[in-house]
C-alpha atoms as a PDB file:
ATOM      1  CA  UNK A   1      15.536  -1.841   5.107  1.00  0.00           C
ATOM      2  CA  UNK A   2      15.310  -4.970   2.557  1.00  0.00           C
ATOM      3  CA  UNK A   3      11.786  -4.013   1.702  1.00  0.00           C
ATOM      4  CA  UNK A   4      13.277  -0.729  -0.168  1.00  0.00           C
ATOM      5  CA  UNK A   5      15.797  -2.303  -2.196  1.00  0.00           C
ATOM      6  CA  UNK A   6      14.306  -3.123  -5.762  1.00  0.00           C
ATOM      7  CA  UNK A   7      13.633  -6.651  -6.458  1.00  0.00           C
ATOM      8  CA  UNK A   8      12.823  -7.431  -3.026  1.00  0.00           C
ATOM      9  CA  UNK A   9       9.198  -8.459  -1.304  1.00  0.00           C
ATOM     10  CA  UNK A  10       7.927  -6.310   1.546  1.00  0.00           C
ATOM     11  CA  UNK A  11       5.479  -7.360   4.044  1.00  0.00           C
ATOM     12  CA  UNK A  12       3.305  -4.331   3.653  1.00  0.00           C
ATOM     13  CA  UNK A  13       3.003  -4.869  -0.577  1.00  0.00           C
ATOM     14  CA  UNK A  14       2.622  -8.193   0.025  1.00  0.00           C
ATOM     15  CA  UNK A  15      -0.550  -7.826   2.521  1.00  0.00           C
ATOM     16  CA  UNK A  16      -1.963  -4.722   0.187  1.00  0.00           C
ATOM     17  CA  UNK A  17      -1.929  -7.041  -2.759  1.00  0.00           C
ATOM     18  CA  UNK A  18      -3.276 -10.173  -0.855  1.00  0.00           C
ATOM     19  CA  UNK A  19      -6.043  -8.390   0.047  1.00  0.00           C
ATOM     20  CA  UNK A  20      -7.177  -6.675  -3.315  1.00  0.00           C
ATOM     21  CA  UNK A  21      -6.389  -9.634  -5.380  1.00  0.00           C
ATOM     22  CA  UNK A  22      -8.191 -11.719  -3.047  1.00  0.00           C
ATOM     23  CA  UNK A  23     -11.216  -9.966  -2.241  1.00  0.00           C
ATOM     24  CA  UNK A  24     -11.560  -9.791  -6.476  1.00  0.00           C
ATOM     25  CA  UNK A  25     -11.143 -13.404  -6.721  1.00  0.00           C
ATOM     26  CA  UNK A  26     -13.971 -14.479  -3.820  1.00  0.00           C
ATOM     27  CA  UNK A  27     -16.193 -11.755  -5.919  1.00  0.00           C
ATOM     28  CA  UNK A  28     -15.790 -13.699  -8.988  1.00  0.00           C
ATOM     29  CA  UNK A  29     -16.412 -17.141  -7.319  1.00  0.00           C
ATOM     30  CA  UNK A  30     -19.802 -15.365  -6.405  1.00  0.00           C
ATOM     31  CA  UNK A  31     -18.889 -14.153  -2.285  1.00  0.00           C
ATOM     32  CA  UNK A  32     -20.363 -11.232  -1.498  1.00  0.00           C
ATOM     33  CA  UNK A  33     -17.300  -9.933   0.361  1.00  0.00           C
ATOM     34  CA  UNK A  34     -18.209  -7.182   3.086  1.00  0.00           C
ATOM     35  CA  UNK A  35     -14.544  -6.652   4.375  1.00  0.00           C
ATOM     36  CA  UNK A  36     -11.250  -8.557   4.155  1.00  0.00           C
ATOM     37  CA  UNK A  37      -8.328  -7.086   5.966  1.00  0.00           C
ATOM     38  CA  UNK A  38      -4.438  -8.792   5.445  1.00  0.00           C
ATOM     39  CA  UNK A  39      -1.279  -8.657   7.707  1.00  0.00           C
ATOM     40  CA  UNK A  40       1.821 -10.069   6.196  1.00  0.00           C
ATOM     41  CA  UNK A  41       5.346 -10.982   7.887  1.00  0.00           C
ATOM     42  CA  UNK A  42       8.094 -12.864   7.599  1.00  0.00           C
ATOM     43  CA  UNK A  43       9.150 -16.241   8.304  1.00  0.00           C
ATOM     44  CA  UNK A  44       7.585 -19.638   9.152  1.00  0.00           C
ATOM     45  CA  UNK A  45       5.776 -18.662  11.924  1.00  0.00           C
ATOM     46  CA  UNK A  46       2.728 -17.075  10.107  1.00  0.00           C
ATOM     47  CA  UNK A  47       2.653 -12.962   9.959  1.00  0.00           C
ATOM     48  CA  UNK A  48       4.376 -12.128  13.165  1.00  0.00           C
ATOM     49  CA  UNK A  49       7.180  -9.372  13.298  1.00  0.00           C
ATOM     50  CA  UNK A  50      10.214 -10.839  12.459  1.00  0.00           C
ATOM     51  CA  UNK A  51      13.289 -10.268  11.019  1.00  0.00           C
ATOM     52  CA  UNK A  52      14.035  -9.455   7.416  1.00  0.00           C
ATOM     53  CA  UNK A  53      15.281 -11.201   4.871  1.00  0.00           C
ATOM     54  CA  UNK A  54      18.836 -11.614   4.114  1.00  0.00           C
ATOM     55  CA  UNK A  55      19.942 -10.543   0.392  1.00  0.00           C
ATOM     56  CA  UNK A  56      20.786 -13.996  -0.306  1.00  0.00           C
ATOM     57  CA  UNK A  57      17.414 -15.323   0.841  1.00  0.00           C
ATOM     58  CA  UNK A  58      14.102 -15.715  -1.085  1.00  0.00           C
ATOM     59  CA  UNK A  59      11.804 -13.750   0.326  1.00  0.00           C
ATOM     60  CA  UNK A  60       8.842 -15.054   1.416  1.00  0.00           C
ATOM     61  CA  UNK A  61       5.433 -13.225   3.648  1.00  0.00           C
ATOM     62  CA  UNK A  62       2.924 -15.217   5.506  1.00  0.00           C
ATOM     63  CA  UNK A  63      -0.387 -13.565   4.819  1.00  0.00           C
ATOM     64  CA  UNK A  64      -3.182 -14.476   7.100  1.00  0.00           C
ATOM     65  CA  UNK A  65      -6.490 -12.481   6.397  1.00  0.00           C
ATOM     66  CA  UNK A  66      -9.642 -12.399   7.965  1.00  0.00           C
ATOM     67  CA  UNK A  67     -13.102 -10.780   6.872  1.00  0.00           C
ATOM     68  CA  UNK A  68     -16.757 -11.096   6.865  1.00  0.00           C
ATOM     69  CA  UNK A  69     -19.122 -11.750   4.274  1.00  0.00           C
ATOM     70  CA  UNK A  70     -22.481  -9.440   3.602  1.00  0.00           C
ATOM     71  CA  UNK A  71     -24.554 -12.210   5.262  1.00  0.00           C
ATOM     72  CA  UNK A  72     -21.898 -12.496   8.740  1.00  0.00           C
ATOM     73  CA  UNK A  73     -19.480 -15.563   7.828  1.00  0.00           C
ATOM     74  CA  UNK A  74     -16.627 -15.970   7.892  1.00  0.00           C
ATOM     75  CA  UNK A  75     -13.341 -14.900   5.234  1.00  0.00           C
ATOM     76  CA  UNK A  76      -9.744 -16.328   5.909  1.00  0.00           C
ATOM     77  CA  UNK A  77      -7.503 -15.943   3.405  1.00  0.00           C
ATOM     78  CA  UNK A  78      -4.005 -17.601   4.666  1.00  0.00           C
ATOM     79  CA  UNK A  79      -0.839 -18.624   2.802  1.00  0.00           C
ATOM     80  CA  UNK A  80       2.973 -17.830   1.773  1.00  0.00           C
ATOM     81  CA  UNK A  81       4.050 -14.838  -1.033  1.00  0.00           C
ATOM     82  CA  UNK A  82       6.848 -15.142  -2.713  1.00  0.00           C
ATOM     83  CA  UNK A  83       5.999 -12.130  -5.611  1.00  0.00           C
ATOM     84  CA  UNK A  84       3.636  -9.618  -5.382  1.00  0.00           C
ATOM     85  CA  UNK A  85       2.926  -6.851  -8.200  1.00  0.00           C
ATOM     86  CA  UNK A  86       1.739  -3.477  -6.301  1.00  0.00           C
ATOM     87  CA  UNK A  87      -2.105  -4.578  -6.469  1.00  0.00           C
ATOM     88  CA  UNK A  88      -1.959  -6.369  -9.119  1.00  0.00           C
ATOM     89  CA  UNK A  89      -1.018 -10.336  -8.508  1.00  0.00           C
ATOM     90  CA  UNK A  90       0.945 -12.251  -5.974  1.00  0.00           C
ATOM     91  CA  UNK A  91       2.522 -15.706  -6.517  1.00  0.00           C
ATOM     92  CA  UNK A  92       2.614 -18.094  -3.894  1.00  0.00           C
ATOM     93  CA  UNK A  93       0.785 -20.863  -1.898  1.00  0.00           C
ATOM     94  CA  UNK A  94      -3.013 -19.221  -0.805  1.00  0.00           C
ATOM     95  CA  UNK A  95      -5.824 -20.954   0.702  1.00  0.00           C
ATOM     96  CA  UNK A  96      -9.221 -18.876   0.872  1.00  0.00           C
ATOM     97  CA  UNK A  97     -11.931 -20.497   3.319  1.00  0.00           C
ATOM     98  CA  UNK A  98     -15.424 -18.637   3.709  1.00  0.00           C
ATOM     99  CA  UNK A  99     -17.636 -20.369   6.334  1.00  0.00           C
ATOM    100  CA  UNK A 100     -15.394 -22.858   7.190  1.00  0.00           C
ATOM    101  CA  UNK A 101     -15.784 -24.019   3.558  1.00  0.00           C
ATOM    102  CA  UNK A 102     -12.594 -24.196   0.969  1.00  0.00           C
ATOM    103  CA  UNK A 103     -13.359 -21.322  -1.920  1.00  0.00           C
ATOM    104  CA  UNK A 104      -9.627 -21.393  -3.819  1.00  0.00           C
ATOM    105  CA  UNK A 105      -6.662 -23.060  -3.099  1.00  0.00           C
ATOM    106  CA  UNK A 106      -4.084 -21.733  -5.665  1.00  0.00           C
ATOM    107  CA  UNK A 107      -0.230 -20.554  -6.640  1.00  0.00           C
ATOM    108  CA  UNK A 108      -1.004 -16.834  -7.689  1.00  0.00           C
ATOM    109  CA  UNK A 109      -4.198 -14.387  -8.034  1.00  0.00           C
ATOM    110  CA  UNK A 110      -4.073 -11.360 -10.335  1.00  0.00           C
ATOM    111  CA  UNK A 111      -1.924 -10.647 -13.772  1.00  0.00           C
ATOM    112  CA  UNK A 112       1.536 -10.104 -12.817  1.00  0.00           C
ATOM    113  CA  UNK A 113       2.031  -8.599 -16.470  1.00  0.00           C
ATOM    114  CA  UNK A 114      -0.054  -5.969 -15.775  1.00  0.00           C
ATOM    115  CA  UNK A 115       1.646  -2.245 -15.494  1.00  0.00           C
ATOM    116  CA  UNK A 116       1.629  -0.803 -12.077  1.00  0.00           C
ATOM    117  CA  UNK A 117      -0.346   2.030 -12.273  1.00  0.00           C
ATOM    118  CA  UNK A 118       1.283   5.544 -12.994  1.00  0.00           C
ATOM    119  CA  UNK A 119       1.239   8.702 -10.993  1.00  0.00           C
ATOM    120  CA  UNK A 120      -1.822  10.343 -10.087  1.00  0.00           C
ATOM    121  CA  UNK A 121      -0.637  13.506 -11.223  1.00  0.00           C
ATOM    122  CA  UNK A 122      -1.436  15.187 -14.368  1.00  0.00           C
ATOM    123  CA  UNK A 123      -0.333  18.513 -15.371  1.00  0.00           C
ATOM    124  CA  UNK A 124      -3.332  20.846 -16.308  1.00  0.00           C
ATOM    125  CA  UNK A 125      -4.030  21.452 -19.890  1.00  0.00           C
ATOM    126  CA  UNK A 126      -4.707  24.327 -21.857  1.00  0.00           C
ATOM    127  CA  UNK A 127      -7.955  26.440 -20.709  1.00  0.00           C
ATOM    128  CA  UNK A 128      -7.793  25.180 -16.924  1.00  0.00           C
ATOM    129  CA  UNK A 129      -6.318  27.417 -13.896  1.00  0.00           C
ATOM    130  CA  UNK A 130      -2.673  26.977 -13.084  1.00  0.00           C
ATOM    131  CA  UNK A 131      -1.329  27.392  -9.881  1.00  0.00           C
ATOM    132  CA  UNK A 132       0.562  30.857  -8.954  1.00  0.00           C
ATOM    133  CA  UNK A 133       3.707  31.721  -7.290  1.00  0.00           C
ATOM    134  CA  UNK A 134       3.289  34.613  -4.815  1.00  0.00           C
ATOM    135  CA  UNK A 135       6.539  36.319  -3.845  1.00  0.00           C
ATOM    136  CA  UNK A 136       6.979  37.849  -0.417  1.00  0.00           C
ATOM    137  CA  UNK A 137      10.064  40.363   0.156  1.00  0.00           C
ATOM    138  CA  UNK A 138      10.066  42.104   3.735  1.00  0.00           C
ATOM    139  CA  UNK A 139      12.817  44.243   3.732  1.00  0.00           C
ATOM    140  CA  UNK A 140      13.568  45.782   6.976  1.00  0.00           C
ATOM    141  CA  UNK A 141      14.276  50.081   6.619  1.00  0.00           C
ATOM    142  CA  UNK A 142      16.681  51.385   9.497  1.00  0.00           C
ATOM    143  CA  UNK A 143      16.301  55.115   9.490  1.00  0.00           C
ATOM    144  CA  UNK A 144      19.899  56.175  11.401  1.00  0.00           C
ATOM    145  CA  UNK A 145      19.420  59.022  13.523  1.00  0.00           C
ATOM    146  CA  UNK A 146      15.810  60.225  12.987  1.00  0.00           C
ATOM    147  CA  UNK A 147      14.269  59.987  16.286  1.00  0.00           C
ATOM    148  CA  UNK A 148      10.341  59.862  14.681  1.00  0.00           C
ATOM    149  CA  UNK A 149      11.779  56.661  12.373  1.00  0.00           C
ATOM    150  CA  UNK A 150      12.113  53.671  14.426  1.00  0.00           C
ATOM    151  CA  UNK A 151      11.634  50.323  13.901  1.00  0.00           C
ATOM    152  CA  UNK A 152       7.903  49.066  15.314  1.00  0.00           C
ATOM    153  CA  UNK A 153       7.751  45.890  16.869  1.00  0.00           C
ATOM    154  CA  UNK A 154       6.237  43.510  15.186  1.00  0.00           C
ATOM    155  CA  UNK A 155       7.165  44.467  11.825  1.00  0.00           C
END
């Protein structure tokens, strides 16, 4: 799959970030966003299935996004990717319309120097619980020839 090898654009990151760098970016030019949802694919044609990129190729996603404002317009957020930073910036070629009217037209949204964010996970400090191992052995007893020792079923 190209979109797992390192250095390489997937559809999928390239949607995710569209959308939350987007949606921040029509909040700071004062739209009241109520929902903005982003597809992303590759090639020409806009974000339809198609195949992946080549390791020689650049990779490049159409994003096409469409939403609703608070107050029932219209969102479109439409354009090409070429970088994205997991929820943090994309670079590319994005139009944003809301209303029929042109908000941004730009090359990038977000700070592609920021640092991803980490894992979730922390390991608990001192004073809080800890999770415990429980060990189960069953161990099955065969008693040879004692007729009052067999084995019960279900056990």
């Amino acid at each position: 799959m190209a979109a797992c090898r390192p250095g390489d654009l997937s559809s999928a990151t390239a949607a995710y970030t569209t959308d939350t760098t987007a949606t921040a970016q029509l909040e700071r030019e004062h739209v009241d966003v109520n929902w903005l949802t982003c597809t992303g694919g590759y090639g020409k044609g806009g974000p339809a299935v198609g195949k992946s990129p080549s390791p020689s190729e650049t990779t490049v996603v159409s994003v096409d996004c469409r939403g609703e404002t608070r107050d029932r317009r219209k969102i479109t957020v439409t354009g090409r990717v070429t970088k994205a930073v997991d929820g943090a910036c994309v670079r590319g070629d994005l139009t944003a319309e809301v209303g029929g009217r042109r908000v941004f037209h730009v090359r990038g949204l977000g700070d592609c120097d920021a640092t991803p964010p980490g894992p979730t996970y922390r390991p608990p400090t001192v004073g809080q619980p800890r999770p415990t191992v429980t060990v189960t052995v069953t161990r099955t007893v065969w008693c040879g020839n004692d007729p009052g020792c067999r084995p019960v079923e279900g056990k």
